[in-house]
Protein backbone atom coordinates (compact mmCIF):
# COMPACT_ATOMS: atom_id res chain seq x y z
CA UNK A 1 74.92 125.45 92.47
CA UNK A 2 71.79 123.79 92.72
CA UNK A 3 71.01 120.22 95.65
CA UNK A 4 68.37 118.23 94.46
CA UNK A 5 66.82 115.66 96.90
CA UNK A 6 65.98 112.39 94.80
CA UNK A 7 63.77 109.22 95.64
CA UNK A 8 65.43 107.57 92.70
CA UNK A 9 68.07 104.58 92.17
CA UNK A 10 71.11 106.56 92.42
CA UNK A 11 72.01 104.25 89.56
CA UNK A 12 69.89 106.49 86.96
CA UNK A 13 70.52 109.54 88.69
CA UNK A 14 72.27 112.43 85.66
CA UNK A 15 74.14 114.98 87.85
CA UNK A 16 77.54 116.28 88.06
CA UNK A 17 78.61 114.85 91.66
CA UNK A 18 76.49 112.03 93.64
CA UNK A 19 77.68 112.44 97.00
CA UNK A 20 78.41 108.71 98.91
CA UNK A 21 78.87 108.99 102.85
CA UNK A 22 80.61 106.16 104.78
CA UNK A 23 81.16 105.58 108.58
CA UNK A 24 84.86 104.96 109.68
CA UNK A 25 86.01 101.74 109.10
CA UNK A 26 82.74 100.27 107.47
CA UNK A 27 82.49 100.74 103.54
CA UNK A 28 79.48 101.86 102.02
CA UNK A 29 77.81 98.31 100.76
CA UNK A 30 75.30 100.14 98.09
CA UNK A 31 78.64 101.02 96.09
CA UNK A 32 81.11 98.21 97.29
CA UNK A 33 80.84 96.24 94.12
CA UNK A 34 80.75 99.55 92.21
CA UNK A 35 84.25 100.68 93.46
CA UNK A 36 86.03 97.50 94.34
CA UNK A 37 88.67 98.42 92.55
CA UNK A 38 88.91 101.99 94.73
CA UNK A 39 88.78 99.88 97.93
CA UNK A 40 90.72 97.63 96.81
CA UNK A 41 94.21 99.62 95.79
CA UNK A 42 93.52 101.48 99.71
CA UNK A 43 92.41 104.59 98.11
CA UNK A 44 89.21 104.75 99.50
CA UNK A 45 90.35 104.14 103.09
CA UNK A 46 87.42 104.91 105.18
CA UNK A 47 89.24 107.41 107.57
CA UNK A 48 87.33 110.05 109.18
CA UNK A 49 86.86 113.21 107.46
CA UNK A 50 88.40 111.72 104.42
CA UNK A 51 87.02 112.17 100.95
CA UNK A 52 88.14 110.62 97.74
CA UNK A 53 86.75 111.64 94.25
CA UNK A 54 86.13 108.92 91.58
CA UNK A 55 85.43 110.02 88.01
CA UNK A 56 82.66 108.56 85.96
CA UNK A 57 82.28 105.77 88.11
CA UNK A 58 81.43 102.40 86.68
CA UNK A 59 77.28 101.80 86.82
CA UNK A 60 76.41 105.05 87.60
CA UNK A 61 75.11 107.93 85.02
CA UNK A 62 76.73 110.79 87.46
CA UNK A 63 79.62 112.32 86.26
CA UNK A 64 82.03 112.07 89.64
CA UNK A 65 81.17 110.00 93.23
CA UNK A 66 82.81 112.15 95.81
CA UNK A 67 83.29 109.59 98.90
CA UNK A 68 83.22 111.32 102.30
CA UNK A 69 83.78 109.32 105.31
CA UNK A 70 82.02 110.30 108.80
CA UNK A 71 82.40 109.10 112.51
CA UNK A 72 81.89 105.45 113.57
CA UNK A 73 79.32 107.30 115.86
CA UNK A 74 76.93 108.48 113.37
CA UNK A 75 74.24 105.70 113.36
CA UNK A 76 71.45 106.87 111.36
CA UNK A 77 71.62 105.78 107.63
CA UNK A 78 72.22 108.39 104.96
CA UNK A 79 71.21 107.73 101.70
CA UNK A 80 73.55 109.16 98.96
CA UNK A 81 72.45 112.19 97.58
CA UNK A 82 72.55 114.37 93.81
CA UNK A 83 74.24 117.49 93.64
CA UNK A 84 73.66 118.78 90.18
């Protein structure tokens, strides 16, 4: 497996998994309009430690957006990232 670290709209980004973080309880707003059907039905719930995978998401060029929730605590932003 190779990480790649990319200054890029994750929009464009080609890769096989683009990573999204979100704190407990708060959705992530760069891909709230993305999934809104995912938050929507509850699937993407938020809880900690929690990580749902959405295929070929809708607006993105990546082939799978694995969500991965963290700790209400965590307060520095984390950009998503490209895991090709």
């Amino acid at each position: 497996m190779q990480i790649h670290l990319e200054q890029t709209p994750v929009e464009s980004l080609e890769c096989d998994a683009l990573i999204a973080l979100t704190f407990e309880g708060a959705p992530n707003d760069r891909f709230k309009e993305s999934l809104s059907d995912v938050y929507g039905s509850g699937e993407i719930t938020g809880k900690i430690f929690e990580m749902t995978l959405v295929h070929r998401p809708q607006g993105f060029k990546a082939q799978g957006l694995p969500t991965n929730s963290l700790p209400p605590r965590c307060a520095a932003w984390l950009e998503p990232r490209c895991v090709i």
